[in-house]
N, C-alpha and C. Protein backbone atom coordinates (compact mmCIF):
# COMPACT_ATOMS: atom_id res chain seq x y z
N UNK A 1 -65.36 -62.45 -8.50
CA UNK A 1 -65.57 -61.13 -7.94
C UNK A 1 -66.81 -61.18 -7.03
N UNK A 2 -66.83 -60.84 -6.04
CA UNK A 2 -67.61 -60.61 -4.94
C UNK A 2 -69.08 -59.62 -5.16
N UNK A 3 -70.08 -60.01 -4.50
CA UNK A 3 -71.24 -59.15 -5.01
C UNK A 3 -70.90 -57.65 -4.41
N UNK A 4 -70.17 -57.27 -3.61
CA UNK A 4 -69.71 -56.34 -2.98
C UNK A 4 -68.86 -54.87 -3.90
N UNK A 5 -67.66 -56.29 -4.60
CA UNK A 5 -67.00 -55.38 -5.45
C UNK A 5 -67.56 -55.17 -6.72
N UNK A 6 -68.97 -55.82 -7.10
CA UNK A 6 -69.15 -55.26 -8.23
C UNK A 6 -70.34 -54.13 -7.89
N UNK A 7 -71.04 -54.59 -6.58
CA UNK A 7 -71.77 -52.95 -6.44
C UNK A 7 -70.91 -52.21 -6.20
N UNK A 8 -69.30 -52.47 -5.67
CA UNK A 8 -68.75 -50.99 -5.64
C UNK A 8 -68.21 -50.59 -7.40
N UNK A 9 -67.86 -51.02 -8.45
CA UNK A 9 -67.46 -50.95 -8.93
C UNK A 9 -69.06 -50.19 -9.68
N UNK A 10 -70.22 -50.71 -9.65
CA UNK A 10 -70.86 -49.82 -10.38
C UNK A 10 -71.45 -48.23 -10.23
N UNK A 11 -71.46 -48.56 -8.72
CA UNK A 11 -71.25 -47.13 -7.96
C UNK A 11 -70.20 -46.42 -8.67
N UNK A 12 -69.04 -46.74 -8.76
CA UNK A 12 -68.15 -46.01 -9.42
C UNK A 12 -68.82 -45.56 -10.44
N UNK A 13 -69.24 -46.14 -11.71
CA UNK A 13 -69.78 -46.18 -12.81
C UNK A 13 -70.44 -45.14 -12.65
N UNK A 14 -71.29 -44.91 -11.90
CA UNK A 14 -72.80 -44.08 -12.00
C UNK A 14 -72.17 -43.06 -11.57
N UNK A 15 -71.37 -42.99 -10.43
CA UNK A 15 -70.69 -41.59 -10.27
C UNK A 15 -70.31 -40.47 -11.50
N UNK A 16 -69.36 -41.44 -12.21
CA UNK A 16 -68.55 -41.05 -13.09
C UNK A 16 -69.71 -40.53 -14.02
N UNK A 17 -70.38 -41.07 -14.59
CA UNK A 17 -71.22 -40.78 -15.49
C UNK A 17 -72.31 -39.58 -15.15
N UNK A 18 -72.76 -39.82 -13.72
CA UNK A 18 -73.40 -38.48 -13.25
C UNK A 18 -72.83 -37.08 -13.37
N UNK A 19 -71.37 -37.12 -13.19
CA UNK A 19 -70.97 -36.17 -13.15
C UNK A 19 -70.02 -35.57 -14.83
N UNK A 20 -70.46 -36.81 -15.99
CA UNK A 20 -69.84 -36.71 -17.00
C UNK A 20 -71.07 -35.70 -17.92
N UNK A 21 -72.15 -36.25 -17.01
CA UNK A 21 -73.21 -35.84 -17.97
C UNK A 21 -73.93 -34.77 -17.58
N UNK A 22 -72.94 -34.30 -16.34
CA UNK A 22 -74.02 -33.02 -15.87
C UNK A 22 -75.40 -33.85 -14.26
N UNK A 23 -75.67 -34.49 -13.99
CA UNK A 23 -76.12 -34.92 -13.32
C UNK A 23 -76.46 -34.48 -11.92
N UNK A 24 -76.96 -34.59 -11.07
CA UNK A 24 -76.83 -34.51 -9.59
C UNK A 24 -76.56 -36.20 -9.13
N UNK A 25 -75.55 -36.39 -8.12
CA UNK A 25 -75.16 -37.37 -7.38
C UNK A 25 -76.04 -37.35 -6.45
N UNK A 26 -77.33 -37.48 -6.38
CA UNK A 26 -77.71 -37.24 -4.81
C UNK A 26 -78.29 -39.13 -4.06
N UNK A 27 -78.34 -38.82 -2.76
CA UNK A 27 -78.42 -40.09 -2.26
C UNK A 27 -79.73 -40.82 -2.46
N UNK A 28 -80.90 -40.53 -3.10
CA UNK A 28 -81.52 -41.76 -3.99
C UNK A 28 -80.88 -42.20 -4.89
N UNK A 29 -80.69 -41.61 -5.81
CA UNK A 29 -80.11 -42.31 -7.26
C UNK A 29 -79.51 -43.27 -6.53
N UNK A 30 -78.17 -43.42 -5.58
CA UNK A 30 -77.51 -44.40 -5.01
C UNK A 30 -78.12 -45.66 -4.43
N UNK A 31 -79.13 -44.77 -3.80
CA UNK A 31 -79.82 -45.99 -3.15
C UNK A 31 -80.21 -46.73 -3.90
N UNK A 32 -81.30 -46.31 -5.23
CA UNK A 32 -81.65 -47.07 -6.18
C UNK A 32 -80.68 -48.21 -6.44
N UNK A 33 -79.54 -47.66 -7.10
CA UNK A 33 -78.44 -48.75 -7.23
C UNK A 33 -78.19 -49.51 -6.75
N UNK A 34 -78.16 -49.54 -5.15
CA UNK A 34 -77.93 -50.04 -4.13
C UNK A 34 -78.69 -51.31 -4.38
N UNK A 35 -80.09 -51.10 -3.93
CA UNK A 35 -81.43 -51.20 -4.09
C UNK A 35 -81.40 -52.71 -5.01
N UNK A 36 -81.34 -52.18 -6.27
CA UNK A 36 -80.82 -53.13 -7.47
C UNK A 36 -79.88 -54.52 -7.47
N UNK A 37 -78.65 -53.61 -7.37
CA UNK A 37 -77.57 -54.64 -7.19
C UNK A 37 -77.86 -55.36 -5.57
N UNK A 38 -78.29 -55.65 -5.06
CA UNK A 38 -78.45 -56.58 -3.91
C UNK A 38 -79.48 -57.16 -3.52
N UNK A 39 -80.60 -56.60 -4.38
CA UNK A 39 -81.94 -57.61 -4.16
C UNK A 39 -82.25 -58.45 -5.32
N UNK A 40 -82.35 -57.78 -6.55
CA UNK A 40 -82.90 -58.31 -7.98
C UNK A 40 -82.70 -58.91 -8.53
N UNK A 41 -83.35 -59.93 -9.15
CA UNK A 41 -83.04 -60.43 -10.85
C UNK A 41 -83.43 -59.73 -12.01
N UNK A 42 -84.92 -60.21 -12.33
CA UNK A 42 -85.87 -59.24 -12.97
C UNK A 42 -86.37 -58.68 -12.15
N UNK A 43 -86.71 -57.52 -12.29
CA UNK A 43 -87.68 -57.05 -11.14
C UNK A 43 -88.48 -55.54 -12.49
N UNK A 44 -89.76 -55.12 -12.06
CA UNK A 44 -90.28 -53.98 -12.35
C UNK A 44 -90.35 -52.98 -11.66
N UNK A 45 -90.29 -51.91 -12.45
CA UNK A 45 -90.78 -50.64 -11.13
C UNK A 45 -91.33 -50.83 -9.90
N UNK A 46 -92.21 -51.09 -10.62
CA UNK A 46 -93.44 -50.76 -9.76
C UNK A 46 -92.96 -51.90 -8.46
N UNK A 47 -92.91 -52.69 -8.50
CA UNK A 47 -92.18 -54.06 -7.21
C UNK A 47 -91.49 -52.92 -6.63
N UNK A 48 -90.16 -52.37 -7.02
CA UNK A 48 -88.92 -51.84 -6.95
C UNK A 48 -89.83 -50.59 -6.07
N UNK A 49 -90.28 -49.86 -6.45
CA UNK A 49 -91.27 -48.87 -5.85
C UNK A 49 -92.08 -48.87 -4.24
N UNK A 50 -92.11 -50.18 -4.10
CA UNK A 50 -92.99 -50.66 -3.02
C UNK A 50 -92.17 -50.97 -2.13
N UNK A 51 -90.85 -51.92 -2.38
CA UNK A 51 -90.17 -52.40 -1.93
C UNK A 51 -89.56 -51.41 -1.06
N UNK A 52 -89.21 -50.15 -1.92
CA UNK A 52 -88.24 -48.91 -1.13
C UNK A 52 -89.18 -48.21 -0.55
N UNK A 53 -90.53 -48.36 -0.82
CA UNK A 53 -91.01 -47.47 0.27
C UNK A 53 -91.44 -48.14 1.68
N UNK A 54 -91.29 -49.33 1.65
CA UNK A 54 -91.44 -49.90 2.82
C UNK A 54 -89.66 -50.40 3.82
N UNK A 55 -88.48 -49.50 3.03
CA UNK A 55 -87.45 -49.29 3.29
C UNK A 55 -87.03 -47.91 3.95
N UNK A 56 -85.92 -48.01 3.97
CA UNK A 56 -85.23 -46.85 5.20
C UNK A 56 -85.16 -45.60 3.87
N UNK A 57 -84.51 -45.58 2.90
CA UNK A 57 -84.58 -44.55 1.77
C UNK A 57 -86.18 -44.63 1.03
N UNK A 58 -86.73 -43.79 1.03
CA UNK A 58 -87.91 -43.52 0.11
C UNK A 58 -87.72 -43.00 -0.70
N UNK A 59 -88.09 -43.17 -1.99
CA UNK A 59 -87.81 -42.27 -3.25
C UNK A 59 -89.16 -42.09 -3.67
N UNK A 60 -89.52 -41.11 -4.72
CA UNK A 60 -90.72 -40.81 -5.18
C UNK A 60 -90.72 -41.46 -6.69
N UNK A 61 -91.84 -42.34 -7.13
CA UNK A 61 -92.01 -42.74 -8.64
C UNK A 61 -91.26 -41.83 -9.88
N UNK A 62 -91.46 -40.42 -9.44
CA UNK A 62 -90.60 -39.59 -10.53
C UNK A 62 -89.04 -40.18 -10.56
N UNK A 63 -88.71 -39.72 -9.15
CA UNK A 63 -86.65 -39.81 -9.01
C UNK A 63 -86.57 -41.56 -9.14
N UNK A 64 -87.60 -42.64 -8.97
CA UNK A 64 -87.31 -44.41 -9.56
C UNK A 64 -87.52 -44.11 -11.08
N UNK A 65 -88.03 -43.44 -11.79
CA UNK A 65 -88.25 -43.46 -13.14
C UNK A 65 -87.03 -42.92 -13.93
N UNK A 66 -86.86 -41.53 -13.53
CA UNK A 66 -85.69 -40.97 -14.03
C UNK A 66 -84.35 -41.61 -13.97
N UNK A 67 -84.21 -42.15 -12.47
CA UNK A 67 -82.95 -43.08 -12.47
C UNK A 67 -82.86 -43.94 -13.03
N UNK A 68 -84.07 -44.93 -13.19
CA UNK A 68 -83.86 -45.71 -13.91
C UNK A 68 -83.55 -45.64 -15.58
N UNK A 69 -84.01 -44.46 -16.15
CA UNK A 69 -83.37 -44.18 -17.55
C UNK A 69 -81.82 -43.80 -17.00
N UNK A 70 -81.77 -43.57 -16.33
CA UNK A 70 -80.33 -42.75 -16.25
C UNK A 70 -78.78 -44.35 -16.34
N UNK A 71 -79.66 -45.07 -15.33
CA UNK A 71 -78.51 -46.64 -15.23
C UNK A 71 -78.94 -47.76 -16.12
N UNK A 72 -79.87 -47.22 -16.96
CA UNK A 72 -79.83 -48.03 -18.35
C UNK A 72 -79.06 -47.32 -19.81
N UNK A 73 -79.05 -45.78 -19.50
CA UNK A 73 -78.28 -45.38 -20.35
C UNK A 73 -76.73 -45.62 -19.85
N UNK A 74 -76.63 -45.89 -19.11
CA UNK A 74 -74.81 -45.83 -18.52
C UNK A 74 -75.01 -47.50 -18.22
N UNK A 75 -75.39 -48.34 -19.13
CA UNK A 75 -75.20 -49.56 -19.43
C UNK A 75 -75.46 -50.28 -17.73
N UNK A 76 -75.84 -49.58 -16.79
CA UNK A 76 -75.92 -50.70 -15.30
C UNK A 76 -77.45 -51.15 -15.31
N UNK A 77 -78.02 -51.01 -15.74
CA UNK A 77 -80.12 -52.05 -16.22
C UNK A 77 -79.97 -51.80 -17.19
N UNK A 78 -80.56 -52.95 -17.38
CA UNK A 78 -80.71 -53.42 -19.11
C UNK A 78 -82.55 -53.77 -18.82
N UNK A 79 -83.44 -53.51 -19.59
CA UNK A 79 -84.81 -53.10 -19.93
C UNK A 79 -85.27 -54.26 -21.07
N UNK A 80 -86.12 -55.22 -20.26
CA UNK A 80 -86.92 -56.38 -21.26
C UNK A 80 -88.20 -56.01 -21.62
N UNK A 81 -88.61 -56.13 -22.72
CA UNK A 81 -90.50 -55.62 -23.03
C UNK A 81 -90.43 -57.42 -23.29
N UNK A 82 -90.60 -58.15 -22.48
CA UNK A 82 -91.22 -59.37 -22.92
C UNK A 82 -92.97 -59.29 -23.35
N UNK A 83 -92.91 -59.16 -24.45
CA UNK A 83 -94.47 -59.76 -24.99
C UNK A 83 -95.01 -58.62 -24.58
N UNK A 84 -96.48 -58.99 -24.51
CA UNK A 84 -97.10 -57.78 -23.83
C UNK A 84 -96.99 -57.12 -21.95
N UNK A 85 -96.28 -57.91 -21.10
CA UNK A 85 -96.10 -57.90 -20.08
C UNK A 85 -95.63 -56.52 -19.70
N UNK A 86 -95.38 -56.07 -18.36
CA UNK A 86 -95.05 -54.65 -18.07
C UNK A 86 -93.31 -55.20 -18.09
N UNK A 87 -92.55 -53.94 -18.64
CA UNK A 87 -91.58 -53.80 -18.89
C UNK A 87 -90.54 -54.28 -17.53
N UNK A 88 -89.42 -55.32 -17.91
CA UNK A 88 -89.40 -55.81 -16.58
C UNK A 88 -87.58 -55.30 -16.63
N UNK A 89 -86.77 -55.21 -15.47
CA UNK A 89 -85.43 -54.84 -16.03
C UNK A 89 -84.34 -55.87 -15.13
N UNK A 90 -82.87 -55.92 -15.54
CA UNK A 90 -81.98 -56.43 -14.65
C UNK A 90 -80.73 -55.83 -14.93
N UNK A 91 -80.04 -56.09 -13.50
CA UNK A 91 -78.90 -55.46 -13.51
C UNK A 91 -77.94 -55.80 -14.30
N UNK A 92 -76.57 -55.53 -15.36
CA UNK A 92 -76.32 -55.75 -16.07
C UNK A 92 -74.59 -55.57 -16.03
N UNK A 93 -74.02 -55.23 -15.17
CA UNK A 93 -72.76 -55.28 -14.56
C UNK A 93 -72.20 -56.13 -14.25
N UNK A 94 -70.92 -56.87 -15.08
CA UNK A 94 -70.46 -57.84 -14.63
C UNK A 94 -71.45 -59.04 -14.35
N UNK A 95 -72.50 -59.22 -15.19
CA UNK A 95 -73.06 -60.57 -14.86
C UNK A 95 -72.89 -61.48 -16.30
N UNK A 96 -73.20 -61.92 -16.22
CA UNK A 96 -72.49 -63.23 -17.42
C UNK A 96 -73.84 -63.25 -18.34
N UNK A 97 -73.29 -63.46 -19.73
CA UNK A 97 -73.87 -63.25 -20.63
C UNK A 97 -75.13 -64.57 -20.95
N UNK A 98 -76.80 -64.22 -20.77
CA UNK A 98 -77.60 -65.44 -20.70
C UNK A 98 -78.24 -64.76 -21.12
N UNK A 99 -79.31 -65.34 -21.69
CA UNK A 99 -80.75 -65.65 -22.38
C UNK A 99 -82.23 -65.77 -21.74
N UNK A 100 -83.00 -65.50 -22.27
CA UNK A 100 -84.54 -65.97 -21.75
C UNK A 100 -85.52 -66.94 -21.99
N UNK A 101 -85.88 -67.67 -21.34
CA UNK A 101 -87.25 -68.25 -21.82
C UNK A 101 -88.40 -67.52 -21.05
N UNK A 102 -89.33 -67.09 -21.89
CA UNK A 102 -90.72 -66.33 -20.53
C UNK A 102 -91.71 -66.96 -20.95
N UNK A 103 -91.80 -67.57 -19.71
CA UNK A 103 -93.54 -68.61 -19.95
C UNK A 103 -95.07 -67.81 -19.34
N UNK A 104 -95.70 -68.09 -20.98
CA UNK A 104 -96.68 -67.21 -21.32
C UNK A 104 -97.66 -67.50 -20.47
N UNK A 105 -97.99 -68.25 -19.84
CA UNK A 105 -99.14 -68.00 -18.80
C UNK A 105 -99.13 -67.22 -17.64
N UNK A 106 -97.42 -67.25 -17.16
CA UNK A 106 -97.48 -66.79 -16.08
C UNK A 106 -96.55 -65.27 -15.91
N UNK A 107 -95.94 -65.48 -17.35
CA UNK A 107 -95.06 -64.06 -17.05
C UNK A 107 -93.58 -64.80 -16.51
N UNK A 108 -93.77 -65.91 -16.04
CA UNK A 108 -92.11 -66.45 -15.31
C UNK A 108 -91.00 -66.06 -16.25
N UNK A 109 -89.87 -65.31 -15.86
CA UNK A 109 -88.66 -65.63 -16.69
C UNK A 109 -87.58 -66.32 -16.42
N UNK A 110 -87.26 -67.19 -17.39
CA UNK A 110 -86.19 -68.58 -16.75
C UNK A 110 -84.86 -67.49 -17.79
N UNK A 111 -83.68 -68.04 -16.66
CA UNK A 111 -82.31 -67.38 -17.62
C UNK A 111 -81.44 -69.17 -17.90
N UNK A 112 -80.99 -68.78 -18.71
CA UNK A 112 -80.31 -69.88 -19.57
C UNK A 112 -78.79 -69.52 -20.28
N UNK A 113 -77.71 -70.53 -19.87
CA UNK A 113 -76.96 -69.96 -20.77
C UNK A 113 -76.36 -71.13 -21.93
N UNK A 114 -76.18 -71.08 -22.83
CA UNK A 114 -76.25 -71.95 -23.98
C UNK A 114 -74.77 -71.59 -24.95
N UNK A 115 -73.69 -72.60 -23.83
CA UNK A 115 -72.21 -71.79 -25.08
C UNK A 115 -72.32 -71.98 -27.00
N UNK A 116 -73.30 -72.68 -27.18
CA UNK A 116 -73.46 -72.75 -28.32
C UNK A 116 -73.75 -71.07 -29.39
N UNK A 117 -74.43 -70.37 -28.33
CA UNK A 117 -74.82 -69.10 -28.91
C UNK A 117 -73.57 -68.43 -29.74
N UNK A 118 -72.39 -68.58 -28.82
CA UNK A 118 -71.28 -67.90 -28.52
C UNK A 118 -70.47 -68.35 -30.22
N UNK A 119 -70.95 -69.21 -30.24
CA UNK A 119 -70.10 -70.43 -31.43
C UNK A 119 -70.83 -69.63 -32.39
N UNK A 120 -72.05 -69.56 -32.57
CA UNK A 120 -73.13 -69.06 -33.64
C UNK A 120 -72.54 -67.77 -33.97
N UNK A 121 -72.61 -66.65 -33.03
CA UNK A 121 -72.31 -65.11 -33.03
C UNK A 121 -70.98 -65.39 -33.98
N UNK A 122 -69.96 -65.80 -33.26
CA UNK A 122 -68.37 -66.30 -33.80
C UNK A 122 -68.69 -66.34 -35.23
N UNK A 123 -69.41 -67.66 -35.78
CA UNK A 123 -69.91 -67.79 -36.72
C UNK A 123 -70.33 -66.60 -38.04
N UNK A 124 -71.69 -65.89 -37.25
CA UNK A 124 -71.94 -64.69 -38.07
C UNK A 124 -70.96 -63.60 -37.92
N UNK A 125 -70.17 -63.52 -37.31
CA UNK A 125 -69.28 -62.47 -37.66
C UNK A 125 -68.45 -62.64 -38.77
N UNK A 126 -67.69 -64.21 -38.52
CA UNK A 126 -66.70 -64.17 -39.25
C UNK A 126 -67.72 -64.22 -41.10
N UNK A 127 -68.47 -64.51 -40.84
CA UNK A 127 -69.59 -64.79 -42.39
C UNK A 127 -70.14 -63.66 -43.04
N UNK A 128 -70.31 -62.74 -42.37
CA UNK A 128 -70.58 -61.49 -42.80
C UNK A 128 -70.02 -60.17 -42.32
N UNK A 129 -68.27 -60.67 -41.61
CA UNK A 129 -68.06 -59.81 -41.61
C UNK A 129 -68.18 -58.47 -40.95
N UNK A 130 -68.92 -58.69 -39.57
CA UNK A 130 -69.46 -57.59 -38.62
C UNK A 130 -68.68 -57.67 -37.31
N UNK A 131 -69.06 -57.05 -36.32
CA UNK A 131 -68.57 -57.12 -34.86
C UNK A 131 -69.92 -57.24 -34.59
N UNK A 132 -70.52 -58.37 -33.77
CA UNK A 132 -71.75 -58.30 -32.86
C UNK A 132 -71.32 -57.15 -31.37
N UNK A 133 -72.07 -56.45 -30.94
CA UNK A 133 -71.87 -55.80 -30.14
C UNK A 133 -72.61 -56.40 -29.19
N UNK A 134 -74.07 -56.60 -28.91
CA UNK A 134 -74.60 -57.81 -28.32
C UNK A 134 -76.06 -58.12 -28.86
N UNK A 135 -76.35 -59.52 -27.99
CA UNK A 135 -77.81 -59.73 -28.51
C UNK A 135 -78.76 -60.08 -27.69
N UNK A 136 -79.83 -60.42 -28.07
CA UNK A 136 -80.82 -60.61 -27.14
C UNK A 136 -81.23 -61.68 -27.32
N UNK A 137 -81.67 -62.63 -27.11
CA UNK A 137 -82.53 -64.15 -26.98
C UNK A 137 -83.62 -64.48 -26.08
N UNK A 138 -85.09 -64.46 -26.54
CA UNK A 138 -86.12 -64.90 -25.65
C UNK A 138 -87.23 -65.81 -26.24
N UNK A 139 -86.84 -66.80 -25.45
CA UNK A 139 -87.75 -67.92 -26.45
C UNK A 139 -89.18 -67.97 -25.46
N UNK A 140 -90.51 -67.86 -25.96
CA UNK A 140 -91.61 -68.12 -25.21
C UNK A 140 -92.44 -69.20 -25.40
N UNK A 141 -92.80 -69.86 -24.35
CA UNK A 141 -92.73 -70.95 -24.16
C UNK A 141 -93.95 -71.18 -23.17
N UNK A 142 -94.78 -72.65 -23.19
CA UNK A 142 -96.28 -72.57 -21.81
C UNK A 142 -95.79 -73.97 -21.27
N UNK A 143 -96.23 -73.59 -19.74
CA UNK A 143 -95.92 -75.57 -19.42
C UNK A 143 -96.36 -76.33 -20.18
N UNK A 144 -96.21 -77.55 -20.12
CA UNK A 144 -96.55 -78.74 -20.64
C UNK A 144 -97.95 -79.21 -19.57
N UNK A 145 -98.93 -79.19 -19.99
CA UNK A 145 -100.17 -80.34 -19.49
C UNK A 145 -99.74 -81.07 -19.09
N UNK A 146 -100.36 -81.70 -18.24
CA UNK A 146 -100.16 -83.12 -17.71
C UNK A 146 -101.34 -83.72 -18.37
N UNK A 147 -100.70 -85.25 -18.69
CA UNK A 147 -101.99 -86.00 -19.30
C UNK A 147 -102.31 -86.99 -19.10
């Protein structure tokens, strides 16, 4: 699937949900989205903030804050508190299911995907009996010295 059809497909998403929940559709929120799905990995507000104001849509810190609760509750950002670091987020639509390492000196986050996880989850379900709905994985980690 094309990076195209899945920002259109989450556009859909946010529509639907704006208007499920009572919302206003108006053209920040979109942009935000926009915004998101075509620049980011991790990214923070505050980046995200700077970025659009030195863009053609400006939004104000209030309408980036609010939206952003709004496309993490309708499952499109997903929200990392790595460690003590400022809260960092990524888009979460149709992207394939990976992991973290965040290296503590610098804040870097490496993504990883490890089919073994998949085997494990399999594992604890069938062992106790649950549905995993999903999980999280972040291993922290410092370079290695040179010596």
């Amino acid at each position: 699937m094309s990076s195209d059809e899945i920002l259109n497909q989450a556009q859909e998403i946010f529509e639907v949900y704006l208007e499920q929940n009572g919302h206003r559709k108006t053209p920040e929120r979109f942009a935000i989205l926009h915004e998101i799905y075509t620049n980011y990995g991790h990214f923070d507000v505050e980046t995200l903030f700077s970025h659009m104001q030195s863009g053609e849509c400006r939004v104000s810190r209030a309408t980036l804050y609010n939206t952003m609760e709004l496309l993490i509750d309708c499952n499109l950002v997903r929200k990392h508190q790595f460690g003590d670091n400022i809260a960092q987020y990524e888009k979460c639509h149709r992207v394939g299911q990976h992991d973290h390492v965040i290296i503590a000196d610098s804040g870097e986050v490496l993504e990883f995907c490890d089919p073994r996880i998949q085997q494990i989850k399999a594992t604890l379900e069938e062992l106790f009996d649950i549905e995993i709905l999903h999980h999280s994985l972040n291993i922290y980690a410092r370079k290695r010295k040179n010596k």
